[in-house]
N, C-alpha and C. Protein backbone atom coordinates (compact mmCIF):
# COMPACT_ATOMS: atom_id res chain seq x y z
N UNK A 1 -8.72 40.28 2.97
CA UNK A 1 -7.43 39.70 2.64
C UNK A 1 -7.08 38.57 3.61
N UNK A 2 -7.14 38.57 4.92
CA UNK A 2 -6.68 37.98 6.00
C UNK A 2 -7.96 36.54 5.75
N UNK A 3 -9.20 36.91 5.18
CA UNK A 3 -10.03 35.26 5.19
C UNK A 3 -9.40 34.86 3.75
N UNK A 4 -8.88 35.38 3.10
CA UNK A 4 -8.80 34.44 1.41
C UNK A 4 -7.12 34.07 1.86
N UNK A 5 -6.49 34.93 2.99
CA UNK A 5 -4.93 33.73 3.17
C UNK A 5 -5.77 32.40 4.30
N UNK A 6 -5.91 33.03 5.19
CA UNK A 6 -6.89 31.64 5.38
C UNK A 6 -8.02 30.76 4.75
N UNK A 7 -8.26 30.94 3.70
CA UNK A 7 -9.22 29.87 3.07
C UNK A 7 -8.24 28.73 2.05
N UNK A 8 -7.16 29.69 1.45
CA UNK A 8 -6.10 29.49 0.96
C UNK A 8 -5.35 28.26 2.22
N UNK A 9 -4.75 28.45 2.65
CA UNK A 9 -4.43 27.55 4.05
C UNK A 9 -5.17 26.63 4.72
N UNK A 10 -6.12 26.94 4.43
CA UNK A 10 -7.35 25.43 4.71
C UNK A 10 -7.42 24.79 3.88
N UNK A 11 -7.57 25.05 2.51
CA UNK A 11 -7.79 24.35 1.27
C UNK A 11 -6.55 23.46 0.78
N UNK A 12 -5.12 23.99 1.22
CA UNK A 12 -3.98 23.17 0.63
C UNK A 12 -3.51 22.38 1.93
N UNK A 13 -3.98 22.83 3.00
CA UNK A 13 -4.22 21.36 4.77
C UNK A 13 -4.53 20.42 4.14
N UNK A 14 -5.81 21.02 3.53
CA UNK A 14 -7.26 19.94 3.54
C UNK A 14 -6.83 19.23 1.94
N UNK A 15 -5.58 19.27 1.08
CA UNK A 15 -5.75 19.14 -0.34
C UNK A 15 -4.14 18.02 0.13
N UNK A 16 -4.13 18.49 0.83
CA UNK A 16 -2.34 17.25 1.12
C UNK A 16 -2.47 15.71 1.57
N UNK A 17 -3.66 15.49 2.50
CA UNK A 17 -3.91 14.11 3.04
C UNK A 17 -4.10 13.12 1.45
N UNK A 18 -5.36 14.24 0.60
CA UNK A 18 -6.02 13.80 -1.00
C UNK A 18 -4.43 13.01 -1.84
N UNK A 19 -3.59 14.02 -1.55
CA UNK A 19 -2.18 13.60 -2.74
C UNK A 19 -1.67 12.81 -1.81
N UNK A 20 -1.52 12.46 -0.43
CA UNK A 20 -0.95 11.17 -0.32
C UNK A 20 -1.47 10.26 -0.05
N UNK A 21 -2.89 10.46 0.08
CA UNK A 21 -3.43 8.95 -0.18
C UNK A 21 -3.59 8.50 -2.11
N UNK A 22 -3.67 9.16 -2.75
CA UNK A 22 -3.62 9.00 -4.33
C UNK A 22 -2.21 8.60 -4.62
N UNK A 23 -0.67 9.25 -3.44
CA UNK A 23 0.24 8.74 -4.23
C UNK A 23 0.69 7.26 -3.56
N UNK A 24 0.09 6.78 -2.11
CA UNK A 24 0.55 5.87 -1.67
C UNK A 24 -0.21 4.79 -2.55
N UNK A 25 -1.67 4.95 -3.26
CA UNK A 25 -2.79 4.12 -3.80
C UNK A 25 -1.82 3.96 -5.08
N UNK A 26 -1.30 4.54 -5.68
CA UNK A 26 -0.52 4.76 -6.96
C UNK A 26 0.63 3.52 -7.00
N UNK A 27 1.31 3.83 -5.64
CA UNK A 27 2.14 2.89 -5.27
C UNK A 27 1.84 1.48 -5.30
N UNK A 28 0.87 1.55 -4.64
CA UNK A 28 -0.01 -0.08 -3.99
C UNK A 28 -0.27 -0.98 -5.60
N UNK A 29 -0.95 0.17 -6.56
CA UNK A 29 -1.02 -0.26 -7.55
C UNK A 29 -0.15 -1.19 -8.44
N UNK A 30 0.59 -0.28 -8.35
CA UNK A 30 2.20 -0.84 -9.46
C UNK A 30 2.84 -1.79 -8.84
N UNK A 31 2.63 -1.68 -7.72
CA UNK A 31 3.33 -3.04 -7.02
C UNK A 31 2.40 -4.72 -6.79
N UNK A 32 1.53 -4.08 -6.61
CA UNK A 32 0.36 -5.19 -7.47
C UNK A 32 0.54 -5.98 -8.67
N UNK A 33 0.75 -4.76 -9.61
CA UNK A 33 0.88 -5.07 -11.34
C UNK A 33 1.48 -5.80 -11.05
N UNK A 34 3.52 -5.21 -10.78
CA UNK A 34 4.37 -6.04 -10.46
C UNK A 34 4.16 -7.33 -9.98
N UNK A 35 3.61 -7.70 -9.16
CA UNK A 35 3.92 -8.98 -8.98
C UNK A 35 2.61 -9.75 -9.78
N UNK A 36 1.50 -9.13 -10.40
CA UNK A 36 0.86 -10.27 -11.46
C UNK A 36 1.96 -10.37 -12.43
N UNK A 37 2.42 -9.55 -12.50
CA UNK A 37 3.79 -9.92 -14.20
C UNK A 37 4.42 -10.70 -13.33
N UNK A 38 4.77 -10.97 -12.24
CA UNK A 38 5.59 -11.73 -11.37
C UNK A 38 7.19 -10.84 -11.40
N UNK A 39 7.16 -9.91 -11.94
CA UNK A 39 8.26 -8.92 -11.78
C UNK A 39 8.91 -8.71 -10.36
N UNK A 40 9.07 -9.28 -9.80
CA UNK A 40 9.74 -8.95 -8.64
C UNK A 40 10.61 -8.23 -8.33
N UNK A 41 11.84 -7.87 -9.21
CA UNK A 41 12.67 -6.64 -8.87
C UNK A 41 11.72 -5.44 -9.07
N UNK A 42 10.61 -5.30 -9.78
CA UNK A 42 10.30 -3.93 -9.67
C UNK A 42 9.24 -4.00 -8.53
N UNK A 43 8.43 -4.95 -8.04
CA UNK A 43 7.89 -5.17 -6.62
C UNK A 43 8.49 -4.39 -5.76
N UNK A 44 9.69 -5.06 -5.95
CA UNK A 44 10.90 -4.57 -4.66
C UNK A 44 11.34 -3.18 -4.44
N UNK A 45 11.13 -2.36 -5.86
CA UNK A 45 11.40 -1.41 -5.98
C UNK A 45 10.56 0.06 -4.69
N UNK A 46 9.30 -0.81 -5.10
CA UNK A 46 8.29 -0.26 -4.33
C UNK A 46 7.83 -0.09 -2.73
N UNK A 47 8.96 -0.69 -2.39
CA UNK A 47 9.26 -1.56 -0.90
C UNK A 47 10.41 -0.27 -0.16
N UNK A 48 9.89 -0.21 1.62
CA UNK A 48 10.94 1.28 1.86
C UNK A 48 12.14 0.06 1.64
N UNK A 49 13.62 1.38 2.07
CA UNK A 49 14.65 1.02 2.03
C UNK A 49 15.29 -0.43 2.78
N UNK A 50 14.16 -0.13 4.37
CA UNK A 50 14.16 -0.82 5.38
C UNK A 50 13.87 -2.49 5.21
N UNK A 51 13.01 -2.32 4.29
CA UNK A 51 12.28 -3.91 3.77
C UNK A 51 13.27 -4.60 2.90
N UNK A 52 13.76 -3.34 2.04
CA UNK A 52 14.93 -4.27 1.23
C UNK A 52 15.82 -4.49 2.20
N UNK A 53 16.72 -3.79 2.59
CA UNK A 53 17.63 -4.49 3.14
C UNK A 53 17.59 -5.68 4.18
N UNK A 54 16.05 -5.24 4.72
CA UNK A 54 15.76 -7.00 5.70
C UNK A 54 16.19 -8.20 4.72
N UNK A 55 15.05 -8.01 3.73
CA UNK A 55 15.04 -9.26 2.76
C UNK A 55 16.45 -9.26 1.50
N UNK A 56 17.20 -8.13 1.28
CA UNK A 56 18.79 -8.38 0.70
C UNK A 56 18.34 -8.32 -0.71
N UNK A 57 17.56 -8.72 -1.37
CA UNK A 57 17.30 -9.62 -2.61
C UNK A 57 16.08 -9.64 -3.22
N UNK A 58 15.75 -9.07 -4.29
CA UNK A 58 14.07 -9.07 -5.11
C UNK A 58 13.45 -10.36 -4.99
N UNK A 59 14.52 -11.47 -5.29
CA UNK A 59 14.29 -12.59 -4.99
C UNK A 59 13.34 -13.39 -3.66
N UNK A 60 14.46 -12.77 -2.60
CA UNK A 60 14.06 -13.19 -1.26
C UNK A 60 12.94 -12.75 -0.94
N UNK A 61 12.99 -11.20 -1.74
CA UNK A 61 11.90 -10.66 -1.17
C UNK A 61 10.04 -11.28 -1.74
N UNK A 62 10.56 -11.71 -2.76
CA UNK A 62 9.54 -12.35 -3.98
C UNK A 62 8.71 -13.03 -3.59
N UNK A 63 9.74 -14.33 -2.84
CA UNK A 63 9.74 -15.65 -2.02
C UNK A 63 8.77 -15.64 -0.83
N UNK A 64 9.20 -14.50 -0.06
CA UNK A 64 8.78 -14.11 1.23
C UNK A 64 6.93 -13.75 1.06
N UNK A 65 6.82 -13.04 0.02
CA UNK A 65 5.58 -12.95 -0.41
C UNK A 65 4.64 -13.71 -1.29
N UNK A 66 5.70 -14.21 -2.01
CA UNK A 66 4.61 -15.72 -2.26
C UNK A 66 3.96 -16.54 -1.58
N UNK A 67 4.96 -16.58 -0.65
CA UNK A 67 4.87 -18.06 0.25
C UNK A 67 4.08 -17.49 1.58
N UNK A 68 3.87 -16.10 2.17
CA UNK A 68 3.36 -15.84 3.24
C UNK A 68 2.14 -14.79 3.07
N UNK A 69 2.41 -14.46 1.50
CA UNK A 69 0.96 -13.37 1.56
C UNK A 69 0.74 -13.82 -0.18
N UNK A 70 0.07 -14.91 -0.28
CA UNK A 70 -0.55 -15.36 -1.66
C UNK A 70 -1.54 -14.38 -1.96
N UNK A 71 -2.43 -13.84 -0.85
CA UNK A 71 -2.99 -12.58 -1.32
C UNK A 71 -2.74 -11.40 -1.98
N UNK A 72 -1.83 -11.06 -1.38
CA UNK A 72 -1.11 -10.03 -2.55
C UNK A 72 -0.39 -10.18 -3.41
N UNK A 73 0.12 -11.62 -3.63
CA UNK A 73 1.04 -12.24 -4.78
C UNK A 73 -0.27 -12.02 -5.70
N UNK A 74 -1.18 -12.73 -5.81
CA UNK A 74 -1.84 -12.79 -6.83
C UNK A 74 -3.39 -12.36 -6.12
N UNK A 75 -3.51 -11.42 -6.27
CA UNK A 75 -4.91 -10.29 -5.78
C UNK A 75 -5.82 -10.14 -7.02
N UNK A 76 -7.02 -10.46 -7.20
CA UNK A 76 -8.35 -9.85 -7.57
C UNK A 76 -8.99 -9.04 -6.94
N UNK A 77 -10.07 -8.66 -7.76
CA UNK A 77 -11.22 -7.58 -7.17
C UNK A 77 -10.44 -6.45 -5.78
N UNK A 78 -9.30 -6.05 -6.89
CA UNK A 78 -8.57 -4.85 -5.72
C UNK A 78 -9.34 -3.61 -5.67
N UNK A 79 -9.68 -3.25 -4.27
CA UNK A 79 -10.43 -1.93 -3.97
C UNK A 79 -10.12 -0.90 -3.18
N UNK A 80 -9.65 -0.08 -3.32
CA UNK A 80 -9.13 0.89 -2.10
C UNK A 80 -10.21 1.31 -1.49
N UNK A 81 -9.61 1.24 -0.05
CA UNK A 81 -10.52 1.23 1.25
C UNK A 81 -10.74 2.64 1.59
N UNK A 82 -10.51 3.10 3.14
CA UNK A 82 -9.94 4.22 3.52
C UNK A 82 -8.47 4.05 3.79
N UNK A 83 -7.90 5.44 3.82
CA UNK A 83 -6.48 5.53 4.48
C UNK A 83 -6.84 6.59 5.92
N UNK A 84 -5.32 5.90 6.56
CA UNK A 84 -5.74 6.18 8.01
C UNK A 84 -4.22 7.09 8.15
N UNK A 85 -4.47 8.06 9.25
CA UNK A 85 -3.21 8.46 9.81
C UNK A 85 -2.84 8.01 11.20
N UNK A 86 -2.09 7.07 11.62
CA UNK A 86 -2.38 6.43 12.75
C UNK A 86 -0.79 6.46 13.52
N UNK A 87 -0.24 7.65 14.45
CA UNK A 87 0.86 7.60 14.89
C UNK A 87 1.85 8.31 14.04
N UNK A 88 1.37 8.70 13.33
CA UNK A 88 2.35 9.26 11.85
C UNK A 88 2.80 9.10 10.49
N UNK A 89 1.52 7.76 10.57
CA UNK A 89 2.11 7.08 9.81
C UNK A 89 1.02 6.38 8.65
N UNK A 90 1.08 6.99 7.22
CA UNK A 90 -0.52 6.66 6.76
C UNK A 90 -0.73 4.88 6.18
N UNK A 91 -1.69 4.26 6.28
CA UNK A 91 -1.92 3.07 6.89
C UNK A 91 -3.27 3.28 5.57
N UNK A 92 -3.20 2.34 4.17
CA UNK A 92 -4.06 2.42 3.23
C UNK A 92 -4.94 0.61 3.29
N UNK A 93 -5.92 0.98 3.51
CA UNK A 93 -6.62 -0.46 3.73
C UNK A 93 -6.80 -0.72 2.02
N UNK A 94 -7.02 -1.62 1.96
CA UNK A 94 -6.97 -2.70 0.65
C UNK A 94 -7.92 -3.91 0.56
N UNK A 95 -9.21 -4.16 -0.22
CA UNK A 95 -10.17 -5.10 0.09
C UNK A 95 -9.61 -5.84 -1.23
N UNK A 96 -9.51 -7.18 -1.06
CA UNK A 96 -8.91 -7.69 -2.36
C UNK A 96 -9.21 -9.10 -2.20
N UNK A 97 -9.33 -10.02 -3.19
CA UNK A 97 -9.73 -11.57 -3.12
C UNK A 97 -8.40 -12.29 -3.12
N UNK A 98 -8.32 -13.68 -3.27
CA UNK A 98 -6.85 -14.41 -3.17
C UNK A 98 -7.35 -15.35 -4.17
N UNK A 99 -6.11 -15.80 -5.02
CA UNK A 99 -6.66 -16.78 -5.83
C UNK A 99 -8.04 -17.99 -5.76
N UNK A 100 -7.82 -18.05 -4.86
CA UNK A 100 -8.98 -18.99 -4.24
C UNK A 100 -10.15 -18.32 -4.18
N UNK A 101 -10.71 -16.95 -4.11
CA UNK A 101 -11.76 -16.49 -3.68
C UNK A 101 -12.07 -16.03 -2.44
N UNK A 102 -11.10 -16.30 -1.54
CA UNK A 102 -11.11 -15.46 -0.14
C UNK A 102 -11.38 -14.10 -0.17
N UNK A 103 -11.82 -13.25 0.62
CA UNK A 103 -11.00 -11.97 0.74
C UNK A 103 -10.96 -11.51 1.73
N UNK A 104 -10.04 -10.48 1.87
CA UNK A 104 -8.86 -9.71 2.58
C UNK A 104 -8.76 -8.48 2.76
N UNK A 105 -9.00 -8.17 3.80
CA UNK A 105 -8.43 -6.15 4.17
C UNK A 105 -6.75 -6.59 4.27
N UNK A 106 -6.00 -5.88 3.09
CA UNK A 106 -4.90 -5.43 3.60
C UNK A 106 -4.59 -3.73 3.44
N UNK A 107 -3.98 -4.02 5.06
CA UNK A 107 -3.88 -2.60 5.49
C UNK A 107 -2.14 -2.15 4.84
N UNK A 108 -1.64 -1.30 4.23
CA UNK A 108 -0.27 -1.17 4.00
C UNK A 108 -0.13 -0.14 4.71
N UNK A 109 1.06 -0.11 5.48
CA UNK A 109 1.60 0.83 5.93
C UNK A 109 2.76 1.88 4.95
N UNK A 110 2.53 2.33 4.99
CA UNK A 110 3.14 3.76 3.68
C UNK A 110 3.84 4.94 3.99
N UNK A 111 5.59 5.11 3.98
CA UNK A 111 6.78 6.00 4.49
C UNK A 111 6.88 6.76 3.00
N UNK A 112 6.48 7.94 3.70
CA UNK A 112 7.03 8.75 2.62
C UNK A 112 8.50 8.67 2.33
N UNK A 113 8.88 8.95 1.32
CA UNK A 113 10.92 8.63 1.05
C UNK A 113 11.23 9.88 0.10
N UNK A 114 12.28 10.34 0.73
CA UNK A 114 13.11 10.93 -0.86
C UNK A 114 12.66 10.87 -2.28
N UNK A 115 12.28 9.64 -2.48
CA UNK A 115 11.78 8.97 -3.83
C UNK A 115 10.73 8.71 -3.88
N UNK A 116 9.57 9.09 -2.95
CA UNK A 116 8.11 9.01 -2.99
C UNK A 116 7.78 8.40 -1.68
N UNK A 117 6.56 7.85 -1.89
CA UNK A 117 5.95 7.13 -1.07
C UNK A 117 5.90 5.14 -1.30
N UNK A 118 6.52 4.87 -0.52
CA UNK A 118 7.07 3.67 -0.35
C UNK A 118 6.42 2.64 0.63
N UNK A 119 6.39 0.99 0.79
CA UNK A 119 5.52 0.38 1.02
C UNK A 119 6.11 -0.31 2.44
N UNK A 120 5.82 -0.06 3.65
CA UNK A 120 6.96 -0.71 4.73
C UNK A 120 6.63 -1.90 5.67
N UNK A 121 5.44 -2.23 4.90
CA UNK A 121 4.66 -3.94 5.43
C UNK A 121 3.36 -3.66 5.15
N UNK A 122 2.46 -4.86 5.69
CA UNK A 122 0.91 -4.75 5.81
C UNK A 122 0.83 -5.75 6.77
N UNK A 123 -0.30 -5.38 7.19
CA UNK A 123 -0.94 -6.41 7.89
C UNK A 123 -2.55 -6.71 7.40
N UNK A 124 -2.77 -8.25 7.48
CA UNK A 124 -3.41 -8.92 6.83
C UNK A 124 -4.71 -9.37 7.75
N UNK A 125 -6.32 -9.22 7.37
CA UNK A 125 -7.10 -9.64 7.98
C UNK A 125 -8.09 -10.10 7.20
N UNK A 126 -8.73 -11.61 7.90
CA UNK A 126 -10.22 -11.72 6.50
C UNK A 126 -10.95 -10.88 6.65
N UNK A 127 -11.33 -10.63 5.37
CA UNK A 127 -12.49 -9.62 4.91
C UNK A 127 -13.87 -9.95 5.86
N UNK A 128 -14.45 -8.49 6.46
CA UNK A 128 -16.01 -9.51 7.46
C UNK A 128 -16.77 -10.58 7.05
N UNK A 129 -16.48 -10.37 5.40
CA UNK A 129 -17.68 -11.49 4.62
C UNK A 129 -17.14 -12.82 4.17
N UNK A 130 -15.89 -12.71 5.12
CA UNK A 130 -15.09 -13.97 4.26
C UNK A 130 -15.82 -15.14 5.69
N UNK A 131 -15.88 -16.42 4.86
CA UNK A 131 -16.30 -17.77 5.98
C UNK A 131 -15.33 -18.30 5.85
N UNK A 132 -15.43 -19.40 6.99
CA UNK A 132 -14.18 -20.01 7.15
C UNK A 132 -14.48 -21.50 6.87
């Protein structure tokens, strides 16, 4: 009895990292879509609380990512990487091209919320195979 409550207890440890990296990847997704439709209020949607209220506005927020991460405005060949737990905080890498053909690890950083799992920046690096 005492190994099947512990196998039980290892198995749903070991089964929780699986559902939040599938629900933060879920996230990453739709907010992707979003902005190929160029939908930006629902982009925004996907964004923690913290991001909206920096940027006020789907708009601003739209803007902000057009103009400073064209990579994820308009992303090809999207691939999920690994996800990391780093400080508390899970951190989903992202291999993806830019209109141009570049590509890009973006790493998103990912707050769980009330309302799911939510998107609270990235940080942006060329891909090893990208030239300059």
């Amino acid at each position: 009895m005492r190994y099947l409550i512990l196998s039980l207890a290892l198995a749903l440890g070991l089964a929780a990292p699986l559902r939040a990296d599938e629900g933060a990847q879920a996230i990453i997704s739709a907010q992707i879509e979003a902005f190929l439709a160029q939908d930006v209020a629902r982009a925004y949607g996907y964004a923690t609380p913290f991001i909206q209220q920096k940027f006020g506005t789907p708009e601003q927020f739209g803007a902000m990512v057009r103009d400073g991460y064209p990579m994820v405005w308009k992303p090809s060949d999207v691939i999920f990487l690994d996800a990391k737990d780093i400080a508390g905080k899970l951190w989903q890498s992202v291999s993806l091209r830019d209109a141009t053909g570049a590509g890009w690890i973006v790493e998103y950083e990912m707050v769980e919320t009330p309302d799911g799992w939510r998107i609270n920046g990235v940080r942006v690096t060329p891909a090893p195979d990208a030239t300059a």
